[in-house]
N, C-alpha and C. Protein backbone atom coordinates (compact mmCIF):
# COMPACT_ATOMS: atom_id res chain seq x y z
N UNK A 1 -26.65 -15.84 -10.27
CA UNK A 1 -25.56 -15.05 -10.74
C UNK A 1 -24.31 -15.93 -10.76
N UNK A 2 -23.73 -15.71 -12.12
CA UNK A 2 -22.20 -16.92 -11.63
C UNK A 2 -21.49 -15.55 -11.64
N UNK A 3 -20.01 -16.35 -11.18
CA UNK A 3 -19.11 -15.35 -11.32
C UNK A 3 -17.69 -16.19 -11.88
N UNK A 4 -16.82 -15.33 -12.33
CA UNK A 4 -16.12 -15.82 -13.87
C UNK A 4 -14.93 -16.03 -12.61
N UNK A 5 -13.59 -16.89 -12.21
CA UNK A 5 -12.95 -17.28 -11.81
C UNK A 5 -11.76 -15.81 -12.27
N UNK A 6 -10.95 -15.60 -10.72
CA UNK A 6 -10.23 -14.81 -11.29
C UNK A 6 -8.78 -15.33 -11.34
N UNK A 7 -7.99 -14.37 -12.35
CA UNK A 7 -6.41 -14.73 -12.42
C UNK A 7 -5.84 -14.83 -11.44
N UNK A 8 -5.09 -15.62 -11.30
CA UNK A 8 -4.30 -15.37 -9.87
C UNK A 8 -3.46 -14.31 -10.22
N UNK A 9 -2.98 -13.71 -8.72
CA UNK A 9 -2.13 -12.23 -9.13
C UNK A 9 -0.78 -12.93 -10.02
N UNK A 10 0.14 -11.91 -10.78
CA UNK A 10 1.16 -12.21 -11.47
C UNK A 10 2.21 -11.97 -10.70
N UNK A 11 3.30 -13.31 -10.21
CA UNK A 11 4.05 -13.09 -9.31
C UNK A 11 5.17 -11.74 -10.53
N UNK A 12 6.18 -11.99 -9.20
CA UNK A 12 7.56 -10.91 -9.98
C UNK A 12 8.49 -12.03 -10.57
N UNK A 13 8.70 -13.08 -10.58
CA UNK A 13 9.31 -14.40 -11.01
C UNK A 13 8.52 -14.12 -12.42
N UNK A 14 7.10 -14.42 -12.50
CA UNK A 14 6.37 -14.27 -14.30
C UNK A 14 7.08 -13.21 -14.80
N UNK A 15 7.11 -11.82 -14.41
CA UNK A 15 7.09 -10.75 -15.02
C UNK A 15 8.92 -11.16 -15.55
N UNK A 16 9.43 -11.16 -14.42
CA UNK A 16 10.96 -11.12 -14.90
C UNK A 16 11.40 -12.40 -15.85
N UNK A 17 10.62 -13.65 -16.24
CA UNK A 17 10.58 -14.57 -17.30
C UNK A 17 10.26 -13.64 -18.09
N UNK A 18 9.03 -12.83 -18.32
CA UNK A 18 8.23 -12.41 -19.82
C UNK A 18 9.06 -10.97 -20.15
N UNK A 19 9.48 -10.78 -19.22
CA UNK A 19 10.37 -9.35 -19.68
C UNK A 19 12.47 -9.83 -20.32
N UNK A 20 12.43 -11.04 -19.66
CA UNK A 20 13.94 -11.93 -20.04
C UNK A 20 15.05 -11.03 -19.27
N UNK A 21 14.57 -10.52 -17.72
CA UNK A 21 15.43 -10.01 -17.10
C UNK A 21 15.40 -10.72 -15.83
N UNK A 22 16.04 -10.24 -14.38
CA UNK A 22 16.17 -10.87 -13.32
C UNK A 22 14.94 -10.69 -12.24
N UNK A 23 14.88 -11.13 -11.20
CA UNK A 23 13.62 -10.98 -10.68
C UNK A 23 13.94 -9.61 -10.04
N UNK A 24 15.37 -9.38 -9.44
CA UNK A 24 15.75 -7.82 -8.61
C UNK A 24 15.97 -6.93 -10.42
N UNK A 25 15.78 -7.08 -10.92
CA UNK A 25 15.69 -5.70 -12.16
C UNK A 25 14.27 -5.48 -12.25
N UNK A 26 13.59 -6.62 -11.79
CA UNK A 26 11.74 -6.11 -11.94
C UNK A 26 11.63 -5.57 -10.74
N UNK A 27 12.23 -5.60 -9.75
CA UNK A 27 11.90 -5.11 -8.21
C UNK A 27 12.76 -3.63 -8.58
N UNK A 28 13.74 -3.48 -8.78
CA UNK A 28 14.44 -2.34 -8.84
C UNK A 28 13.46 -1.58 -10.07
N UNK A 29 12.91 -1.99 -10.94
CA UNK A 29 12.03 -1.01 -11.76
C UNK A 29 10.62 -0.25 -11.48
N UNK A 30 10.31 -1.41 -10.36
CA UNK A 30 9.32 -1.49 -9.46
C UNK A 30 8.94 -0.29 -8.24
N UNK A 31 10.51 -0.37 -7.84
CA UNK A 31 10.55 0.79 -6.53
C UNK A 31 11.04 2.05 -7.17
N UNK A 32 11.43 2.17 -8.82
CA UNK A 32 11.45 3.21 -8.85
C UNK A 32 13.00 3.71 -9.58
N UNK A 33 13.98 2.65 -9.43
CA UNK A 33 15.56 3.08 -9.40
C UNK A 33 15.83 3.67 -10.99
N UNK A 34 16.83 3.94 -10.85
CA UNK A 34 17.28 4.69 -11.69
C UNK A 34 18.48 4.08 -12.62
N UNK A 35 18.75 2.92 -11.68
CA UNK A 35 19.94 2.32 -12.39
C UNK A 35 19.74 0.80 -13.13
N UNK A 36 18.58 1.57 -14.12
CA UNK A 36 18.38 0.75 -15.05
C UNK A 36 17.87 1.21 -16.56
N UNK A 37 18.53 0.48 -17.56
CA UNK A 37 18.56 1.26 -18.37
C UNK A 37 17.18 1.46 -19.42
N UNK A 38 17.00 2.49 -19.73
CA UNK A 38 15.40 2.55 -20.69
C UNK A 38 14.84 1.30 -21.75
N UNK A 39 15.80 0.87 -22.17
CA UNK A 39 15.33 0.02 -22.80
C UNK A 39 14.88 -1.44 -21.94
N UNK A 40 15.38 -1.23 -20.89
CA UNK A 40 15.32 -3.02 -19.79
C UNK A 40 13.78 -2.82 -19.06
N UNK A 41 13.93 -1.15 -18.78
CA UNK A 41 12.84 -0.71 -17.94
C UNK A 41 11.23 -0.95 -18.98
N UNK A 42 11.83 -0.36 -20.43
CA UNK A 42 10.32 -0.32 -21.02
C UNK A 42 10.11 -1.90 -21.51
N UNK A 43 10.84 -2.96 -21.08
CA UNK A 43 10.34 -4.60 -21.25
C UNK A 43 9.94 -4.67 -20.33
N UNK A 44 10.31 -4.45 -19.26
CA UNK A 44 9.78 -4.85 -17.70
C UNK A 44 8.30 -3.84 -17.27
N UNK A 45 8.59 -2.86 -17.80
CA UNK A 45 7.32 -2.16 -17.93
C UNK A 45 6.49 -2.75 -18.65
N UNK A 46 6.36 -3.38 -19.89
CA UNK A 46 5.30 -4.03 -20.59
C UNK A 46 4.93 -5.15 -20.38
N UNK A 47 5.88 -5.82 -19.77
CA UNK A 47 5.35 -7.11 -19.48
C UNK A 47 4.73 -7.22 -18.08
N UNK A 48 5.03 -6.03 -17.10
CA UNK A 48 4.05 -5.78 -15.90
C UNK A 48 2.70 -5.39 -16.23
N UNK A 49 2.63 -4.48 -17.26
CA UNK A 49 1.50 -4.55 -17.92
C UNK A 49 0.31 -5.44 -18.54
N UNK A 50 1.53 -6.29 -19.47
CA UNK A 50 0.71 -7.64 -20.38
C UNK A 50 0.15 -8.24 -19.09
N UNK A 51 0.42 -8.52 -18.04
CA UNK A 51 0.38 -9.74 -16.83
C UNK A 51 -0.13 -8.88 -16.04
N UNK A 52 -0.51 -7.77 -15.71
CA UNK A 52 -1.26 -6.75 -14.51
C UNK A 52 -0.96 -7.04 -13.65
N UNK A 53 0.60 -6.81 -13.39
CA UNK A 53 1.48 -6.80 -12.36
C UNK A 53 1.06 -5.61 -11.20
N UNK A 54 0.69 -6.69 -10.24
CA UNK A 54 0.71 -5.26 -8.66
C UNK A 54 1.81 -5.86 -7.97
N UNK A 55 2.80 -4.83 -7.40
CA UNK A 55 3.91 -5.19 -6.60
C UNK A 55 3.07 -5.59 -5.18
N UNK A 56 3.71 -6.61 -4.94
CA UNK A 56 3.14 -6.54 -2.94
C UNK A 56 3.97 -6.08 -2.34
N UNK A 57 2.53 -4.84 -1.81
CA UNK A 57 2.99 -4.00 -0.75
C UNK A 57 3.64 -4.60 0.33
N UNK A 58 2.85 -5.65 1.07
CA UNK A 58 3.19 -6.32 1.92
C UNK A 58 4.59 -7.06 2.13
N UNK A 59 4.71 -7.77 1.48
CA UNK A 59 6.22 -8.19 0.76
C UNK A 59 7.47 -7.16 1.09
N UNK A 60 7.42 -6.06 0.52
CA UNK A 60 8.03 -5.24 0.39
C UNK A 60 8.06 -4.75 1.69
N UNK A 61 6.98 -4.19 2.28
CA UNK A 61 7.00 -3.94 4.29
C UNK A 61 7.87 -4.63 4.34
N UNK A 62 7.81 -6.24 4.70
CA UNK A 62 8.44 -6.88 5.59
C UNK A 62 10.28 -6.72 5.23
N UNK A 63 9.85 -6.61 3.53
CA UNK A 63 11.62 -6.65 3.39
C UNK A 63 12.18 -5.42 3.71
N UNK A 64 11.74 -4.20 3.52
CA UNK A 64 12.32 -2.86 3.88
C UNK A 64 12.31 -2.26 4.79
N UNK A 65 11.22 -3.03 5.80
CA UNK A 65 10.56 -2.33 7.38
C UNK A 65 10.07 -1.45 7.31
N UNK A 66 9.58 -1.04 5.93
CA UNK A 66 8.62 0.61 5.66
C UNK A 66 7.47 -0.01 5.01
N UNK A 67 6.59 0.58 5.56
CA UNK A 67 5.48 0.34 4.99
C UNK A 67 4.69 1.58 4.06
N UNK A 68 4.86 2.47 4.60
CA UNK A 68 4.39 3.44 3.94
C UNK A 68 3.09 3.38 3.88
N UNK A 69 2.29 3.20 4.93
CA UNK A 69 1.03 3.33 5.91
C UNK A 69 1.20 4.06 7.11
N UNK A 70 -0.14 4.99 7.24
CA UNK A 70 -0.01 6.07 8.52
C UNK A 70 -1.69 5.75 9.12
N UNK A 71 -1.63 5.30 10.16
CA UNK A 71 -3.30 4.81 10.64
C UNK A 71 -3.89 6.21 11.50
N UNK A 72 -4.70 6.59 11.30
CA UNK A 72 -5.29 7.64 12.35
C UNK A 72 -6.85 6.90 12.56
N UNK A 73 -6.91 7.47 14.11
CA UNK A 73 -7.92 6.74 15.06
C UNK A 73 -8.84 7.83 14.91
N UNK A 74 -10.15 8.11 15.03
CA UNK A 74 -11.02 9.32 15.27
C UNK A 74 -12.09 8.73 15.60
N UNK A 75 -12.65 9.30 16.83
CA UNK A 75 -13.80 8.69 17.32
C UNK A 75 -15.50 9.26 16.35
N UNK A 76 -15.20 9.47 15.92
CA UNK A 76 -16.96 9.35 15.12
C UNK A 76 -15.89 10.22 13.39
N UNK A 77 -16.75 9.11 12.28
CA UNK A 77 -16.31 9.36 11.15
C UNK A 77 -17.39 10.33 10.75
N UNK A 78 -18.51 10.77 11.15
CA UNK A 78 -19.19 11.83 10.64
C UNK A 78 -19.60 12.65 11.14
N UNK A 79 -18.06 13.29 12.26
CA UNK A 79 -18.17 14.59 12.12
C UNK A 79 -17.73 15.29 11.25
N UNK A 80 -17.99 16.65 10.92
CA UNK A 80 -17.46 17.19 9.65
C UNK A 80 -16.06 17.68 9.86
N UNK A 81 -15.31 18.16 11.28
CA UNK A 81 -14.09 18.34 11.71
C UNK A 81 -13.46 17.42 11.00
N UNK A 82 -13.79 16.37 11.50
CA UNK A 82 -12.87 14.58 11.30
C UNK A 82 -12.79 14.77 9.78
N UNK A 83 -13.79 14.50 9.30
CA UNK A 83 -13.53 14.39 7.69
C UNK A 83 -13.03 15.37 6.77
N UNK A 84 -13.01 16.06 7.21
CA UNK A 84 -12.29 17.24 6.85
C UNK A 84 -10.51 17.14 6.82
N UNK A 85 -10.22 16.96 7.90
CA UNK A 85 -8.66 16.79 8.74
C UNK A 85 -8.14 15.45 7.64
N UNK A 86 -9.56 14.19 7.99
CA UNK A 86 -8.75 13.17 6.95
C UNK A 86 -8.47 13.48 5.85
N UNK A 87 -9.15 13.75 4.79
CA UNK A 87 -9.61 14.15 3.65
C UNK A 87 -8.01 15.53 3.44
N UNK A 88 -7.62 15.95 4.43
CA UNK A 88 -5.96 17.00 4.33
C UNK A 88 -4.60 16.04 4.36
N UNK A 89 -4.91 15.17 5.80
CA UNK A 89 -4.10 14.16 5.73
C UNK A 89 -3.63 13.65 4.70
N UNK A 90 -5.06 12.59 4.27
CA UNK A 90 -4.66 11.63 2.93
C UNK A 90 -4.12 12.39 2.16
N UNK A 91 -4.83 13.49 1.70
CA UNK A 91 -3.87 14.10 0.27
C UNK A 91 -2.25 14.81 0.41
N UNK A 92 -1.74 15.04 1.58
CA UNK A 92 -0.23 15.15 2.22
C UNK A 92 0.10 13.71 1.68
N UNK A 93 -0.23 12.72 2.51
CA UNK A 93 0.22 11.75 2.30
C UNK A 93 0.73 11.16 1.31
N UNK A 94 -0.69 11.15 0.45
CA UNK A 94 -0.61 10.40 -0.93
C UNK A 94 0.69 11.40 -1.64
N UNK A 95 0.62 12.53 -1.51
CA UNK A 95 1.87 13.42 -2.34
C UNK A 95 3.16 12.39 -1.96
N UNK A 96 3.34 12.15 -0.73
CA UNK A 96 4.64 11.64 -0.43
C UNK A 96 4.74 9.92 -0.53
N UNK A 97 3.62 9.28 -1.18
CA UNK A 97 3.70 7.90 -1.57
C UNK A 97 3.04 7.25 -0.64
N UNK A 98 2.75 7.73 0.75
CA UNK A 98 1.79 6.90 1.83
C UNK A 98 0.04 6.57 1.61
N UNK A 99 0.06 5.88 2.20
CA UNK A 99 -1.50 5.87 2.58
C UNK A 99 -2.18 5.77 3.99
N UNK A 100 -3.16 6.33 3.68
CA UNK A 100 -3.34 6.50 5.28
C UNK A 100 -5.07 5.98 5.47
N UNK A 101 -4.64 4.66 6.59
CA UNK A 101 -5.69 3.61 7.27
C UNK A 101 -6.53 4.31 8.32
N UNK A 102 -7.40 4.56 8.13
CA UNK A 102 -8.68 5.13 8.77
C UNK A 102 -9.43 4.13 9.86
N UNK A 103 -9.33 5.16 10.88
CA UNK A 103 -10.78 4.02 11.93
C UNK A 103 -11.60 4.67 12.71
N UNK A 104 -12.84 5.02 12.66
CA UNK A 104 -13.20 5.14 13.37
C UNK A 104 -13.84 4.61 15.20
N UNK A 105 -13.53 4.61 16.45
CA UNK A 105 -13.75 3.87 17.24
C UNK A 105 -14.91 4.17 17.79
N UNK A 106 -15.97 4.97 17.42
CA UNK A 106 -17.02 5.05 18.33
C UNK A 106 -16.85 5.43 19.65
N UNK A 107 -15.90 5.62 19.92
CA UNK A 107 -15.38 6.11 21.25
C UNK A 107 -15.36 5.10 22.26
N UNK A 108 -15.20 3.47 21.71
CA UNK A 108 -15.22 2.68 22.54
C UNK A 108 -14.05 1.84 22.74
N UNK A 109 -13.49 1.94 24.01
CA UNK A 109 -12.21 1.23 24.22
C UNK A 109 -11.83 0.11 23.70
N UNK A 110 -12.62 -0.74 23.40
CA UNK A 110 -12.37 -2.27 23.01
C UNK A 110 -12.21 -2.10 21.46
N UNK A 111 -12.90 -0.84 20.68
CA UNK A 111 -12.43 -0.70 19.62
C UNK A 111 -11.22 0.03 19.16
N UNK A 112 -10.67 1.04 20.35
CA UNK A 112 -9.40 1.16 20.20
C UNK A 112 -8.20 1.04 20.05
N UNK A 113 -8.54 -0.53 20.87
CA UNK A 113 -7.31 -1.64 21.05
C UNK A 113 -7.10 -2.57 19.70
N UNK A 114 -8.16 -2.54 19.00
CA UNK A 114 -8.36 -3.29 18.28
C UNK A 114 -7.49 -2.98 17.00
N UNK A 115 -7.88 -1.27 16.98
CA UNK A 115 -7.31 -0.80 15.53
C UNK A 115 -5.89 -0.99 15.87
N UNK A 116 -5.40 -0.46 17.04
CA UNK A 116 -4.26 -0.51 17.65
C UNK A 116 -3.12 -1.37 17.52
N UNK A 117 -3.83 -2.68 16.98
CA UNK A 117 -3.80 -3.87 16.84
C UNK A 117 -3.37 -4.65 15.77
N UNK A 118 -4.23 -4.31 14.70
CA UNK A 118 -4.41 -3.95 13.50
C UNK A 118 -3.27 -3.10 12.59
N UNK A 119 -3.41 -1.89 13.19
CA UNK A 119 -2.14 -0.94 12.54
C UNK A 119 -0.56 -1.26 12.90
N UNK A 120 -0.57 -2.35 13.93
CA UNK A 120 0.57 -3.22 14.24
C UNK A 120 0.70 -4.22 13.40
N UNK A 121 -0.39 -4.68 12.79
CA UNK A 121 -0.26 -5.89 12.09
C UNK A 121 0.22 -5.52 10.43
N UNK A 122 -0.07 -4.48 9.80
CA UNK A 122 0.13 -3.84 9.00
C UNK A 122 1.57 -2.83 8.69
N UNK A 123 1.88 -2.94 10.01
CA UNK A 123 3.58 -2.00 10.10
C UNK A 123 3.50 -1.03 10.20
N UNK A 124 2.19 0.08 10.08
CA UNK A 124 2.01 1.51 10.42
C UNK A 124 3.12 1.70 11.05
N UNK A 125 3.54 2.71 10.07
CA UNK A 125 4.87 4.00 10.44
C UNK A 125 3.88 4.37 11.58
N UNK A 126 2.93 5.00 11.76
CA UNK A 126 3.06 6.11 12.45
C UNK A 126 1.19 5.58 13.01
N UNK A 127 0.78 5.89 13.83
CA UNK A 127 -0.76 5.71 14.02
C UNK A 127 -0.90 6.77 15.07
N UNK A 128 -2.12 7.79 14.74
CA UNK A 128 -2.47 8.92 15.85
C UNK A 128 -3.73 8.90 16.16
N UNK A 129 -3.96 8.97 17.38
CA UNK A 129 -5.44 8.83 18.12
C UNK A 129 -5.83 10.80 18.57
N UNK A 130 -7.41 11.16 17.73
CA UNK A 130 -7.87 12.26 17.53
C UNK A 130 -8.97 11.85 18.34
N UNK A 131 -9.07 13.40 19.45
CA UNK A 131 -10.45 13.70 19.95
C UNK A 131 -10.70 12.79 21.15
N UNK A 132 -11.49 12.78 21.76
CA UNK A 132 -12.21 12.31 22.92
C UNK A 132 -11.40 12.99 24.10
């Protein structure tokens, strides 16, 4: 089996060359603002497009201190309680722009610490430990 080499991602420097605006007018179109005008937005919109522009999330954490990640811990992923509760969560969430990092620990301490760990490394707003 080969496999075909992929694009590297398209920084926000490309997009704001191919759109002939600044790199903060592709970030400000990016997060959403308002104080830009339709015609700047629908170049910067197309050329995020032409180039399959994904903003980094990550990037953005570090610069805003929000991540807009919520981690919940649950010790066994197939109970039907648990999946249920996630499955309410995520879709709250997602309404309000978050996402929410799932772990199950088996109910074992060393895997608790771990996610714990993890959802630190990631900037989790918020991380809640369910059950046991």
């Amino acid at each position: 089996m080969t496999s075909t080499p992929s694009r590297p991602r398209a920084t926000i420097r490309e997009v704001a060359a191919a759109a002939g605006v600044s790199m903060g007018t592709v970030s400000r179109v990016a997060s959403g603002s308002t104080r830009i005008s339709e015609a700047t937005r629908a170049r910067v919109v197309a050329a995020m497009k032409d180039l399959a522009y994904q903003p980094n999330a990550a990037a953005r954490a570090m610069r805003t201190n929000v991540s807009k990640t919520v981690g919940m811990l649950v010790p066994d992923l197939g109970c039907p309680v648990f999946v249920r509760m996630i499955a309410g969560v995520k879709e709250v969430l997602a309404q309000h722009g978050y996402m929410l990092f799932t772990f199950s620990s088996e109910s074992e301490t060393a895997q608790e610490i771990s996610f714990l760990q993890a959802a630190r490394q990631r900037q989790a707003r918020r991380f809640d430990r369910f059950g046991r």
